[in-house]
PDB file of N, CA and C in Angstrom:
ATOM      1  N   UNK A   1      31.147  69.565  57.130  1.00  0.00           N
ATOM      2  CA  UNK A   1      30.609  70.817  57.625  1.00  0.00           C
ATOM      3  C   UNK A   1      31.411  72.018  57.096  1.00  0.00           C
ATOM      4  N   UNK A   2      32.727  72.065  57.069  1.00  0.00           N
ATOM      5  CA  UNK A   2      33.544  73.237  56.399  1.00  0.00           C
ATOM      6  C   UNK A   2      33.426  72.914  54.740  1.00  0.00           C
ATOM      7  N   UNK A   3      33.086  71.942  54.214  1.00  0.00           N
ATOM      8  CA  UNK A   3      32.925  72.489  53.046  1.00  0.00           C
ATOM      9  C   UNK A   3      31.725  72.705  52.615  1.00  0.00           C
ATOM     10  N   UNK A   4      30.627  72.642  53.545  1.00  0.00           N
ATOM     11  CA  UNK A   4      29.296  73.096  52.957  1.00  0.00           C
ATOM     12  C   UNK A   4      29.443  74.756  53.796  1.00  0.00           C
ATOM     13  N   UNK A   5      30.224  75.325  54.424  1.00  0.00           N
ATOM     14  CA  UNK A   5      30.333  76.822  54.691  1.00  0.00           C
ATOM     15  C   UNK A   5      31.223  77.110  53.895  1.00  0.00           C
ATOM     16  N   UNK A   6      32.056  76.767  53.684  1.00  0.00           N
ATOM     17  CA  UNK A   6      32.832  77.198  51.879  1.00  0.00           C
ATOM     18  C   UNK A   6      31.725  77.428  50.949  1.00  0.00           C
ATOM     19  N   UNK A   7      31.296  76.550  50.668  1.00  0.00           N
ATOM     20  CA  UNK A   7      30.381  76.993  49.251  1.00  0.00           C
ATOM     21  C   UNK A   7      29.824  77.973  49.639  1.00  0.00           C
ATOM     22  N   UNK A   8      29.073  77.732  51.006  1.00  0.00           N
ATOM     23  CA  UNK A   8      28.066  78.823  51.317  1.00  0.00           C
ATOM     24  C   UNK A   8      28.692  80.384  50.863  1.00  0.00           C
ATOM     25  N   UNK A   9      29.759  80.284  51.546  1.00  0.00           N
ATOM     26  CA  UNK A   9      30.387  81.531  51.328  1.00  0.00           C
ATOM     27  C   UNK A   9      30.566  81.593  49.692  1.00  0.00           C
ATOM     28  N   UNK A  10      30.996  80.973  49.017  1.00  0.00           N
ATOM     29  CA  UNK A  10      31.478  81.238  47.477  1.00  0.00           C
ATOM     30  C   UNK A  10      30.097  81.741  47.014  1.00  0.00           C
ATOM     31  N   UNK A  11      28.911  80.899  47.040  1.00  0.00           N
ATOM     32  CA  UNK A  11      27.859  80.908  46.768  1.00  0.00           C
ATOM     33  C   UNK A  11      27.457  82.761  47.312  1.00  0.00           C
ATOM     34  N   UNK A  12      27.255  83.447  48.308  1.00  0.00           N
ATOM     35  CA  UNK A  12      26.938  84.390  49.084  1.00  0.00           C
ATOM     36  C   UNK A  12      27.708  85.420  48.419  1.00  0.00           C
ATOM     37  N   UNK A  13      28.922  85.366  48.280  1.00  0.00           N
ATOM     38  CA  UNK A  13      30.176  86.192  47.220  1.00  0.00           C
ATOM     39  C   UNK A  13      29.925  85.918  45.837  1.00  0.00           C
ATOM     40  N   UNK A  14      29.467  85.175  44.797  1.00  0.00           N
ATOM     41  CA  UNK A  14      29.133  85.322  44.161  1.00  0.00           C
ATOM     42  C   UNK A  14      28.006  86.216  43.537  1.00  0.00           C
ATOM     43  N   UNK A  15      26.501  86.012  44.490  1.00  0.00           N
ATOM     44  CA  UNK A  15      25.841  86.267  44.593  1.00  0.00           C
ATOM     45  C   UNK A  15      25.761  88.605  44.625  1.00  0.00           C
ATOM     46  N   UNK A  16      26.492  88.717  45.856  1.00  0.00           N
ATOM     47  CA  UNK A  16      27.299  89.829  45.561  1.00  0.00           C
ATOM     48  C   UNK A  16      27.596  90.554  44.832  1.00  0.00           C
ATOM     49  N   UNK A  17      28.574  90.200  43.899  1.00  0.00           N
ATOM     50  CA  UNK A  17      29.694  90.348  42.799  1.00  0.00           C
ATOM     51  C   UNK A  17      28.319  90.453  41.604  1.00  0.00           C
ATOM     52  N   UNK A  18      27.294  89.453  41.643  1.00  0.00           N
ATOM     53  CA  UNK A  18      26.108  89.856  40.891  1.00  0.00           C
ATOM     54  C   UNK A  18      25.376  91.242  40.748  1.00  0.00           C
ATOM     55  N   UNK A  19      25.254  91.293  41.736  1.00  0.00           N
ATOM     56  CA  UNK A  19      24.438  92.505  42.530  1.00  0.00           C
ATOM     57  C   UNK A  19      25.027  94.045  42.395  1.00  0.00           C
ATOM     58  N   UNK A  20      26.588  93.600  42.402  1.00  0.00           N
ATOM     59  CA  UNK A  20      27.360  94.956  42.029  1.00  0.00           C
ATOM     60  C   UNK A  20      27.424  95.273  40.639  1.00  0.00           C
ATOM     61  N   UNK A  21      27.411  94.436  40.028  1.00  0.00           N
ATOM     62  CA  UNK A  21      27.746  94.209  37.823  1.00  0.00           C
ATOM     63  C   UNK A  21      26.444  94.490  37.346  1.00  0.00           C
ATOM     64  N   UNK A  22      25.018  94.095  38.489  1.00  0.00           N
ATOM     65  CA  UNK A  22      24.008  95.133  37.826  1.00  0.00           C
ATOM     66  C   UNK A  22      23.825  96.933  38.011  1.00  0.00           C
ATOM     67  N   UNK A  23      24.230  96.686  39.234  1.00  0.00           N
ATOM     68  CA  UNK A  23      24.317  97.918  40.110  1.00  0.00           C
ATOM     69  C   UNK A  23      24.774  99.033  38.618  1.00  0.00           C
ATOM     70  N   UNK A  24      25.890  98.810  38.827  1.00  0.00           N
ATOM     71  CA  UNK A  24      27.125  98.964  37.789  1.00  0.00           C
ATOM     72  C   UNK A  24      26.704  99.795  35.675  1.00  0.00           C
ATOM     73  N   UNK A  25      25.742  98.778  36.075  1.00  0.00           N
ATOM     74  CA  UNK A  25      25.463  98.594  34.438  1.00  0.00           C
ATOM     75  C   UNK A  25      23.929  99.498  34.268  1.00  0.00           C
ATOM     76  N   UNK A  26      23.290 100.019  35.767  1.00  0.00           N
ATOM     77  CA  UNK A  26      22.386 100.872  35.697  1.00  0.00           C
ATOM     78  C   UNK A  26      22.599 102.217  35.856  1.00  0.00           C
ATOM     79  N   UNK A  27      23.986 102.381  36.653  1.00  0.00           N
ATOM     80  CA  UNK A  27      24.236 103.696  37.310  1.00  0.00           C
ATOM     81  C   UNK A  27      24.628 104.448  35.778  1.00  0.00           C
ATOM     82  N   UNK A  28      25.020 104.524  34.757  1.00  0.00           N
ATOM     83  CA  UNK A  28      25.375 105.497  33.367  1.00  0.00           C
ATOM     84  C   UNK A  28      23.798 106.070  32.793  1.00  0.00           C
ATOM     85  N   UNK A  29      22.717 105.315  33.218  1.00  0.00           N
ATOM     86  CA  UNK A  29      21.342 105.850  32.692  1.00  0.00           C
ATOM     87  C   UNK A  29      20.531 106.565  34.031  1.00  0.00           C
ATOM     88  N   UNK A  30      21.526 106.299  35.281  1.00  0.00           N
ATOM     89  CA  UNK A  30      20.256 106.695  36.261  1.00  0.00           C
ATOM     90  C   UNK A  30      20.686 108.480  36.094  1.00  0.00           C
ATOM     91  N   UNK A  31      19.550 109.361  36.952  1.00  0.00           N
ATOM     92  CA  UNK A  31      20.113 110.314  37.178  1.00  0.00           C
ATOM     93  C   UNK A  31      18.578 111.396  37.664  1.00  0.00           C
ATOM     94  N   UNK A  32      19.198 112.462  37.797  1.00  0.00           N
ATOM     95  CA  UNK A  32      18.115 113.365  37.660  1.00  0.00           C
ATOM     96  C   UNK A  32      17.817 113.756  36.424  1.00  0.00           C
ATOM     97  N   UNK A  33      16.697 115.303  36.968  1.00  0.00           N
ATOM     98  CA  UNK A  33      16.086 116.315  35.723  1.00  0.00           C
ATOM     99  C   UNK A  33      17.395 116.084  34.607  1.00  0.00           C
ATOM    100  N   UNK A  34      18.387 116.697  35.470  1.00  0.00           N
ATOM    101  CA  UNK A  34      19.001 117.608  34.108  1.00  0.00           C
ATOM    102  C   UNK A  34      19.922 116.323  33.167  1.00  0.00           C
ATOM    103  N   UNK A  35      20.173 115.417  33.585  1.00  0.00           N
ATOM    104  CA  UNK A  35      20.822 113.935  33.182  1.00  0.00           C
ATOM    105  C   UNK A  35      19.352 113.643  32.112  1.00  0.00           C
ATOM    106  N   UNK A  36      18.070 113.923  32.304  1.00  0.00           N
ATOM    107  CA  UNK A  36      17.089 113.094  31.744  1.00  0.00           C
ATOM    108  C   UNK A  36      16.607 114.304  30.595  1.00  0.00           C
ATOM    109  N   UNK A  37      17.065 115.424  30.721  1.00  0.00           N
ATOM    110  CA  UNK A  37      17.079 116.789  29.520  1.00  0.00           C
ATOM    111  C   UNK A  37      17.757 116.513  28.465  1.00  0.00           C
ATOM    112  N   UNK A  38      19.221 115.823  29.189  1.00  0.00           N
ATOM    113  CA  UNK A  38      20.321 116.034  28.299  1.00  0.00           C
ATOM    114  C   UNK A  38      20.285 114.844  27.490  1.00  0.00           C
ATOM    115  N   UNK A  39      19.640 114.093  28.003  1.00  0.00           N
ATOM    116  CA  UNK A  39      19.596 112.445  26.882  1.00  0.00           C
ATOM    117  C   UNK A  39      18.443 112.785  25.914  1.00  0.00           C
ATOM    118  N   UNK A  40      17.523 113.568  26.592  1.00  0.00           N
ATOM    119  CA  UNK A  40      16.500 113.615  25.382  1.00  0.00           C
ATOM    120  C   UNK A  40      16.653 114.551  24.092  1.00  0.00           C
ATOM    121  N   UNK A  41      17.559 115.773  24.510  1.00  0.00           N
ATOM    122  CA  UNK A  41      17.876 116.887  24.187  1.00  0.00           C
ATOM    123  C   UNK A  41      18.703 116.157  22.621  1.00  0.00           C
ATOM    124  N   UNK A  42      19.521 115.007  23.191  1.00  0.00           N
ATOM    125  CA  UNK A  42      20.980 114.570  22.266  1.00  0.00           C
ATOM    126  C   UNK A  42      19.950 113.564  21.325  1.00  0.00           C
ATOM    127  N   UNK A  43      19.226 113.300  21.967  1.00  0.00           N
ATOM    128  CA  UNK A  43      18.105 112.181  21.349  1.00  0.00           C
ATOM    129  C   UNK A  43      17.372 112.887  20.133  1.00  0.00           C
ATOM    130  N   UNK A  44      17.000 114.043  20.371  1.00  0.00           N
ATOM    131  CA  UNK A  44      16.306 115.050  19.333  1.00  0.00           C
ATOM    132  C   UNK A  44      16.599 115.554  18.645  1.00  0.00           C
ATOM    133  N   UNK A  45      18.398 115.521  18.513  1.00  0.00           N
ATOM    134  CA  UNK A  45      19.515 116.236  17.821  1.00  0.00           C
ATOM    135  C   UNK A  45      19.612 115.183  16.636  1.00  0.00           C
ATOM    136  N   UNK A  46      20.205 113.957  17.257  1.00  0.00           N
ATOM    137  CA  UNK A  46      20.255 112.574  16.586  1.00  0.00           C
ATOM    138  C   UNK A  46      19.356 112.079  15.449  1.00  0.00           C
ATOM    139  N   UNK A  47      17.898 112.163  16.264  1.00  0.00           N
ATOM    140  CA  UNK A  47      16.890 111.684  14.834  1.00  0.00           C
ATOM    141  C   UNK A  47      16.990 112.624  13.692  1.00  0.00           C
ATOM    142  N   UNK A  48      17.427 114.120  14.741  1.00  0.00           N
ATOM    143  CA  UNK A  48      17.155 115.108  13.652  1.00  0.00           C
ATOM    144  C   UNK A  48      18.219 115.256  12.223  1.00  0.00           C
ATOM    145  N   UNK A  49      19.321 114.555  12.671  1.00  0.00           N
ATOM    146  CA  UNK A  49      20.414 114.355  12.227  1.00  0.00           C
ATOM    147  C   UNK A  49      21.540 115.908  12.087  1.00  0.00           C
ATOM    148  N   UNK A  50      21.061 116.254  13.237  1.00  0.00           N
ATOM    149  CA  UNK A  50      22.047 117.618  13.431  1.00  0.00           C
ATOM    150  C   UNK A  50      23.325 117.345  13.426  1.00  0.00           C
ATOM    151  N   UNK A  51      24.269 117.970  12.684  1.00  0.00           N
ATOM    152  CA  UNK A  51      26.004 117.976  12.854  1.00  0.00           C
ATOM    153  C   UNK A  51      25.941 118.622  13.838  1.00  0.00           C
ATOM    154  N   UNK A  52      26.583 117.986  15.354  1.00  0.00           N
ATOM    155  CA  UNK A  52      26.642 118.867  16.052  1.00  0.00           C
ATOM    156  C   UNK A  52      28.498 118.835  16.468  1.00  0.00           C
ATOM    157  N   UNK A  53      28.799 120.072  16.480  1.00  0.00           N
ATOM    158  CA  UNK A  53      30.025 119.974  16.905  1.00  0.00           C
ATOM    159  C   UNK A  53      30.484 119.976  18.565  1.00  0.00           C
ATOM    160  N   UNK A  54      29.719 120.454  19.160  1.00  0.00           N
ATOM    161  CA  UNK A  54      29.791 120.836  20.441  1.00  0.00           C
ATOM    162  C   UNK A  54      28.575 120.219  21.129  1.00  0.00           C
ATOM    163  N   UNK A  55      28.739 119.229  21.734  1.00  0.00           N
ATOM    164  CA  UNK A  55      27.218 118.748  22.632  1.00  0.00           C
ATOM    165  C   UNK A  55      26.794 120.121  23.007  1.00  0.00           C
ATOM    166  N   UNK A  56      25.793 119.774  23.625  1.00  0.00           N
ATOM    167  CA  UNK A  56      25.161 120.514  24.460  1.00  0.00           C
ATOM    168  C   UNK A  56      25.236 119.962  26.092  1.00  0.00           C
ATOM    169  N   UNK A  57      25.723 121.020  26.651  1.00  0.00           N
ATOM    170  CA  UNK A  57      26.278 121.306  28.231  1.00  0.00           C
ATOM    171  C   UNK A  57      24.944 121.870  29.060  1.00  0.00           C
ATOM    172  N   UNK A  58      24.712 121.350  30.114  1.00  0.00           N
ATOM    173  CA  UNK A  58      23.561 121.424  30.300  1.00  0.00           C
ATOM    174  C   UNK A  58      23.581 121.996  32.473  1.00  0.00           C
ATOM    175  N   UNK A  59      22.868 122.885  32.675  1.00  0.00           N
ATOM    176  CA  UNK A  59      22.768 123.240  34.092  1.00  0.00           C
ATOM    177  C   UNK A  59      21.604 123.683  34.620  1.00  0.00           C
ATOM    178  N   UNK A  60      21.494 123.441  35.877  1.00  0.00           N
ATOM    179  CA  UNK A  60      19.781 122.919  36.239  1.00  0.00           C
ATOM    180  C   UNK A  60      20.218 124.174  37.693  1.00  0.00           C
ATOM    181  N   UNK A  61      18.982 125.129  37.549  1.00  0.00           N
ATOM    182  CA  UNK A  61      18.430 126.253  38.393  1.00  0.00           C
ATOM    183  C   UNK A  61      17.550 126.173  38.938  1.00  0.00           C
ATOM    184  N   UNK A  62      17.052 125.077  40.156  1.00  0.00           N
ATOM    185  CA  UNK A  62      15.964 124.843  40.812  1.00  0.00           C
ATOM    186  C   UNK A  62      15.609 123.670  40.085  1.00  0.00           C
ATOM    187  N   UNK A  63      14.663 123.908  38.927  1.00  0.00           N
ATOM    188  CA  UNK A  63      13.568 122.330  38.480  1.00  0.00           C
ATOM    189  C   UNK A  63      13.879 122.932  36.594  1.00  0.00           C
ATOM    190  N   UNK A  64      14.544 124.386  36.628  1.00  0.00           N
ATOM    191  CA  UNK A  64      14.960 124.596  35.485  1.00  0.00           C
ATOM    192  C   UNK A  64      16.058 124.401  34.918  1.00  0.00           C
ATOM    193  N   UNK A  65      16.049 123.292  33.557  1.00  0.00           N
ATOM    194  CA  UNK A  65      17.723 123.423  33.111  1.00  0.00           C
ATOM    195  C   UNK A  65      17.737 124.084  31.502  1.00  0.00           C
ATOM    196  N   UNK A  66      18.453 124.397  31.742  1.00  0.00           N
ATOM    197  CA  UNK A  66      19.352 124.946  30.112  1.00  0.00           C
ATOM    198  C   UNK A  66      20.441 124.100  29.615  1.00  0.00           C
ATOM    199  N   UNK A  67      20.135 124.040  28.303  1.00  0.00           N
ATOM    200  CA  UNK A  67      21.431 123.510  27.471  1.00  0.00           C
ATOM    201  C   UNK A  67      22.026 124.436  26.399  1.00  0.00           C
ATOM    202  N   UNK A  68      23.160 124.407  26.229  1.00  0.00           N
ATOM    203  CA  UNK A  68      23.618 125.107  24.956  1.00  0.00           C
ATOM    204  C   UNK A  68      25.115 124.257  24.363  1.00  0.00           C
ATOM    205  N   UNK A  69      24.700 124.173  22.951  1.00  0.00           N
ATOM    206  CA  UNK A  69      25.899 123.991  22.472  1.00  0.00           C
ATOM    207  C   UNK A  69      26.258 124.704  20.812  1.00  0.00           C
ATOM    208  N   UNK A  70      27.084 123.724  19.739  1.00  0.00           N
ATOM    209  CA  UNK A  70      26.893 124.402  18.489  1.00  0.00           C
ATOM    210  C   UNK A  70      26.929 123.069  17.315  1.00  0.00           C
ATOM    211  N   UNK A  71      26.584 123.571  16.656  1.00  0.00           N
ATOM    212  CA  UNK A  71      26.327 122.577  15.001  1.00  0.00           C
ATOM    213  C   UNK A  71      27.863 123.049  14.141  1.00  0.00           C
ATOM    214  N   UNK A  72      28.191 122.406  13.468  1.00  0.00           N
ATOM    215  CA  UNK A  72      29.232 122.222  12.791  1.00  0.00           C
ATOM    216  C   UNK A  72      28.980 123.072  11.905  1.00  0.00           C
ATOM    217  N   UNK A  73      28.370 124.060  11.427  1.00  0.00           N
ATOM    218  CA  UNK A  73      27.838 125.379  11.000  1.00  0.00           C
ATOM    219  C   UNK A  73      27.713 126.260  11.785  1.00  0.00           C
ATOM    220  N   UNK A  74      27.880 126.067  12.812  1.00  0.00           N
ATOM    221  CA  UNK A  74      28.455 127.632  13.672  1.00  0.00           C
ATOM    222  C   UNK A  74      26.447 127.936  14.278  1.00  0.00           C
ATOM    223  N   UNK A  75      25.897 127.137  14.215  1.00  0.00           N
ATOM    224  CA  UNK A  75      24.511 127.290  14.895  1.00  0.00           C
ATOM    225  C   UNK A  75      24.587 127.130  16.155  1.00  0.00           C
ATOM    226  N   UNK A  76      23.611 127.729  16.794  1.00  0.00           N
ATOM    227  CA  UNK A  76      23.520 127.504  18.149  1.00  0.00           C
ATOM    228  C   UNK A  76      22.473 126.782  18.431  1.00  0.00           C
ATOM    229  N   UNK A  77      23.164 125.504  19.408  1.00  0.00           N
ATOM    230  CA  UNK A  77      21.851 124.536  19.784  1.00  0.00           C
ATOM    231  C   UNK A  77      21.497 125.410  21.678  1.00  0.00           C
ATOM    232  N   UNK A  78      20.196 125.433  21.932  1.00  0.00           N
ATOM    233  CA  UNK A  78      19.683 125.088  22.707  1.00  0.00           C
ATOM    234  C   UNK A  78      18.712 124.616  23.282  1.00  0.00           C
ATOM    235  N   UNK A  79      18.594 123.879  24.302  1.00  0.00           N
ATOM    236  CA  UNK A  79      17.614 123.134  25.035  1.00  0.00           C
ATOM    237  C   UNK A  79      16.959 123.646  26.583  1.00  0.00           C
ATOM    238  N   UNK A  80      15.872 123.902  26.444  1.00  0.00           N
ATOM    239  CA  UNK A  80      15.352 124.598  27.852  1.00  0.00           C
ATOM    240  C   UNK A  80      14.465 123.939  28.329  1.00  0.00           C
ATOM    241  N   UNK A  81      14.461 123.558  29.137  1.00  0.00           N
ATOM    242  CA  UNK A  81      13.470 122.629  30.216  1.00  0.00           C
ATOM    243  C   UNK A  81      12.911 123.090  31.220  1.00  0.00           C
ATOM    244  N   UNK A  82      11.877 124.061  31.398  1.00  0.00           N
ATOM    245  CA  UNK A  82      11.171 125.067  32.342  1.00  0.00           C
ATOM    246  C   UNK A  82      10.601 123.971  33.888  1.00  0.00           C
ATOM    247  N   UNK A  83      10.217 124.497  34.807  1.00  0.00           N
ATOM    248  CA  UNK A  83       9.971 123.912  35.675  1.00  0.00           C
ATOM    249  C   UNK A  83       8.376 123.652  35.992  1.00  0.00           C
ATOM    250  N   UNK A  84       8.376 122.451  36.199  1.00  0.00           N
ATOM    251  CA  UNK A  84       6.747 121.676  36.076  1.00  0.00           C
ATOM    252  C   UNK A  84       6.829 120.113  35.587  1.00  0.00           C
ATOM    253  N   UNK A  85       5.589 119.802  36.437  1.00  0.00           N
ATOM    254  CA  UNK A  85       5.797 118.446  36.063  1.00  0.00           C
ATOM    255  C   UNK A  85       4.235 118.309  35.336  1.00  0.00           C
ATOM    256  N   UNK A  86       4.122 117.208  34.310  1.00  0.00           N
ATOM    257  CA  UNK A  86       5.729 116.625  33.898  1.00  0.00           C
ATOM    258  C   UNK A  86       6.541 117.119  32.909  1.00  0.00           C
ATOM    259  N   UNK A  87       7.449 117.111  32.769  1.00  0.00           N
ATOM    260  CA  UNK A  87       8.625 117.883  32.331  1.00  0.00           C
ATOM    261  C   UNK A  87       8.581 118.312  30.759  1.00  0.00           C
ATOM    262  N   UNK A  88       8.543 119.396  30.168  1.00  0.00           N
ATOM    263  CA  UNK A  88       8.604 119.780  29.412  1.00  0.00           C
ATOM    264  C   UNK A  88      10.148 120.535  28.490  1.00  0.00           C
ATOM    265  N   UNK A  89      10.189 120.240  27.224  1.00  0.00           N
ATOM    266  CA  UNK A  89      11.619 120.814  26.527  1.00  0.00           C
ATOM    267  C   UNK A  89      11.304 121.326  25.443  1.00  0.00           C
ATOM    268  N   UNK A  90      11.977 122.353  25.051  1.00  0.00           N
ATOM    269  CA  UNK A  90      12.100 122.916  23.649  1.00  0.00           C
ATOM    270  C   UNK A  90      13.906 122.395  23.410  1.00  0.00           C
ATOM    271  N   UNK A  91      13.680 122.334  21.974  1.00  0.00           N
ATOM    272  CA  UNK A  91      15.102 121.851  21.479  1.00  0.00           C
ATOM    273  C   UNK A  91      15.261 122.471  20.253  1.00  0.00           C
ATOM    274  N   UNK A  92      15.858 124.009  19.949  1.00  0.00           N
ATOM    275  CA  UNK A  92      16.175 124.832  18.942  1.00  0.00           C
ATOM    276  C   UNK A  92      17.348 124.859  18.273  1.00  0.00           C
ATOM    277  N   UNK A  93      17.785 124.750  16.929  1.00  0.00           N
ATOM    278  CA  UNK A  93      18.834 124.737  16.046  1.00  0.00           C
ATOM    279  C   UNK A  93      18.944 126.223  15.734  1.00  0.00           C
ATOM    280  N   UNK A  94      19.670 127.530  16.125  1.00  0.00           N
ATOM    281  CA  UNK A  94      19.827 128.521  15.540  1.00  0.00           C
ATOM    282  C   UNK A  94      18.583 129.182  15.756  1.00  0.00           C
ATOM    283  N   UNK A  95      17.474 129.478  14.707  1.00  0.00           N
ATOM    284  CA  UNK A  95      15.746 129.990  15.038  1.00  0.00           C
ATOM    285  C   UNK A  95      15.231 128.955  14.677  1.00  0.00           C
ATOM    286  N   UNK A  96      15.074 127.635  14.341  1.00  0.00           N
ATOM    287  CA  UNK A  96      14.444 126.600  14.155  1.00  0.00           C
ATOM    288  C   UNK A  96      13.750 125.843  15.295  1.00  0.00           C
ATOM    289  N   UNK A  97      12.894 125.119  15.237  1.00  0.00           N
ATOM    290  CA  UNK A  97      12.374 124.780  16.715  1.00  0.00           C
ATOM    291  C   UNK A  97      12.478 123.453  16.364  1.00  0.00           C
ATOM    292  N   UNK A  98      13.364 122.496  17.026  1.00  0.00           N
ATOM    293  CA  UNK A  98      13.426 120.999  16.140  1.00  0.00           C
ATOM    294  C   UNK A  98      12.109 120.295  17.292  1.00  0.00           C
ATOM    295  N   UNK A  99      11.975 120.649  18.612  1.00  0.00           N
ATOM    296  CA  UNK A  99      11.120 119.570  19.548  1.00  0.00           C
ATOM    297  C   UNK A  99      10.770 120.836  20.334  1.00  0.00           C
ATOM    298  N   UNK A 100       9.028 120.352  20.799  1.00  0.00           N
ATOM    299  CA  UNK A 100       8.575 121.504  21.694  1.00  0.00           C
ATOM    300  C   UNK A 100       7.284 120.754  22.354  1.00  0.00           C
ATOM    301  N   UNK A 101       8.187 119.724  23.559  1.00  0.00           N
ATOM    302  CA  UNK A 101       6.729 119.253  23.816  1.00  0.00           C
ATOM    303  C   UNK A 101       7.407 118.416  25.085  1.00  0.00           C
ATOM    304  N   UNK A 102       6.991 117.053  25.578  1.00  0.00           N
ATOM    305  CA  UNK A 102       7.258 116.128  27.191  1.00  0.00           C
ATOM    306  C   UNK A 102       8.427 115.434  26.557  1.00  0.00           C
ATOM    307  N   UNK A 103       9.401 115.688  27.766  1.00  0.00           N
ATOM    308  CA  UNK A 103      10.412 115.246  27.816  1.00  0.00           C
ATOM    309  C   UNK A 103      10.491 113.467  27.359  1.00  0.00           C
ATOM    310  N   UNK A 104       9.726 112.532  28.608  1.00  0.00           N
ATOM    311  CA  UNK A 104       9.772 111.560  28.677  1.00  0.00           C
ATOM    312  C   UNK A 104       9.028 111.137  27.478  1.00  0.00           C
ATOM    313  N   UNK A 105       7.920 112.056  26.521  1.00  0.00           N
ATOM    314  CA  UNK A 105       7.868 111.093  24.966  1.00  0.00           C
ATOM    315  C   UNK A 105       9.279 111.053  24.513  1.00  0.00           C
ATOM    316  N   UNK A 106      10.205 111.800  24.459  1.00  0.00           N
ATOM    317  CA  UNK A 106      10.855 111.760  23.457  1.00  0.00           C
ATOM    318  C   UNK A 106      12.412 110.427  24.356  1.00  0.00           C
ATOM    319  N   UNK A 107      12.602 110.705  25.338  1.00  0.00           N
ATOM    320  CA  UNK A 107      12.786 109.011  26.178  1.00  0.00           C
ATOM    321  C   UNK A 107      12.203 107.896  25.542  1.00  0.00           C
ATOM    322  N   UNK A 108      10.811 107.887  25.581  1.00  0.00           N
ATOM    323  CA  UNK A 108      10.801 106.332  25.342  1.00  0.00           C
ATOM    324  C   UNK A 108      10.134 105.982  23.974  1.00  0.00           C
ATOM    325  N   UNK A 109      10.139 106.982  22.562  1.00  0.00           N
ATOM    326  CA  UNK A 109      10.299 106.540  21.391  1.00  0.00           C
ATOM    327  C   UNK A 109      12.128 106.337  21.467  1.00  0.00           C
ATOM    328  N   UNK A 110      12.630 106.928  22.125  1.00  0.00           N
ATOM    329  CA  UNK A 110      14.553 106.346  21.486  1.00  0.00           C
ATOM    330  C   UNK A 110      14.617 105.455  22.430  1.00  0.00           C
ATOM    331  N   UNK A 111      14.014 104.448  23.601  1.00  0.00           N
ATOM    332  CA  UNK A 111      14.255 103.412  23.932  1.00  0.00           C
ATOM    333  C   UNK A 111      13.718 102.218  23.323  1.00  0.00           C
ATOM    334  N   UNK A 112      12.668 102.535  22.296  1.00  0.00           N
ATOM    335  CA  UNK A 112      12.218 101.498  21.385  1.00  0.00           C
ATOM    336  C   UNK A 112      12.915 101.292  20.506  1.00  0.00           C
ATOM    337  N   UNK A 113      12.704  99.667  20.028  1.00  0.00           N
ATOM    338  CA  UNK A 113      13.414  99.665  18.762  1.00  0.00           C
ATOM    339  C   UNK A 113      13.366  99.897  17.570  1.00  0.00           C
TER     340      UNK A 113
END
């Protein structure tokens, strides 16, 4: 009888310790608006193959966020995400307009392979 409540327990603590290592391994992608701007924002930079020297820093005003950073040419990146669903971004290099359209297309072409 105590060693089938041992396992139980190892078994129950294991089980656990599972539960936390997924937990764990989701919380760096979860987030809000401005967490889901800033991945797409870096995402649009990336394909675009922008030198960027300075990410882009990003702060959310109600349902609106802004990003700004710079290109390794002294450009100014920014990213504006107006309020409405569903979510819309512009993503500008200096006067260039690199992305001007739904957030979440540009999410889940960079989650494909």
């Amino acid at each position: 009888m105590q060693r089938a409540r041992r396992a139980l327990v190892l078994v129950a603590g294991l089980m656990l310790l599972a539960g936390c290592s997924q937990a764990a391994a989701i919380a760096p992608v979860s987030g809000g608006r401005e967490a889901l701007v800033r991945f797409a924002g870096n995402d649009v930079l990336v394909a675009q193959q922008v030198a960027v020297l300075e990410a882009p820093v990003c702060a959310q005003a109600g349902e609106v966020v802004t990003c700004s950073g710079s290109t390794v040419d002294g450009q100014e990146i920014k990213v504006a995400a107006p309020a409405g669903d569903p979510a819309t971004m512009t993503v500008t290099v200096g006067s260039r307009t690199l992305y001007d359209g739904p957030v979440q297309a540009v999410v889940d072409k960079a989650g494909r392979p």
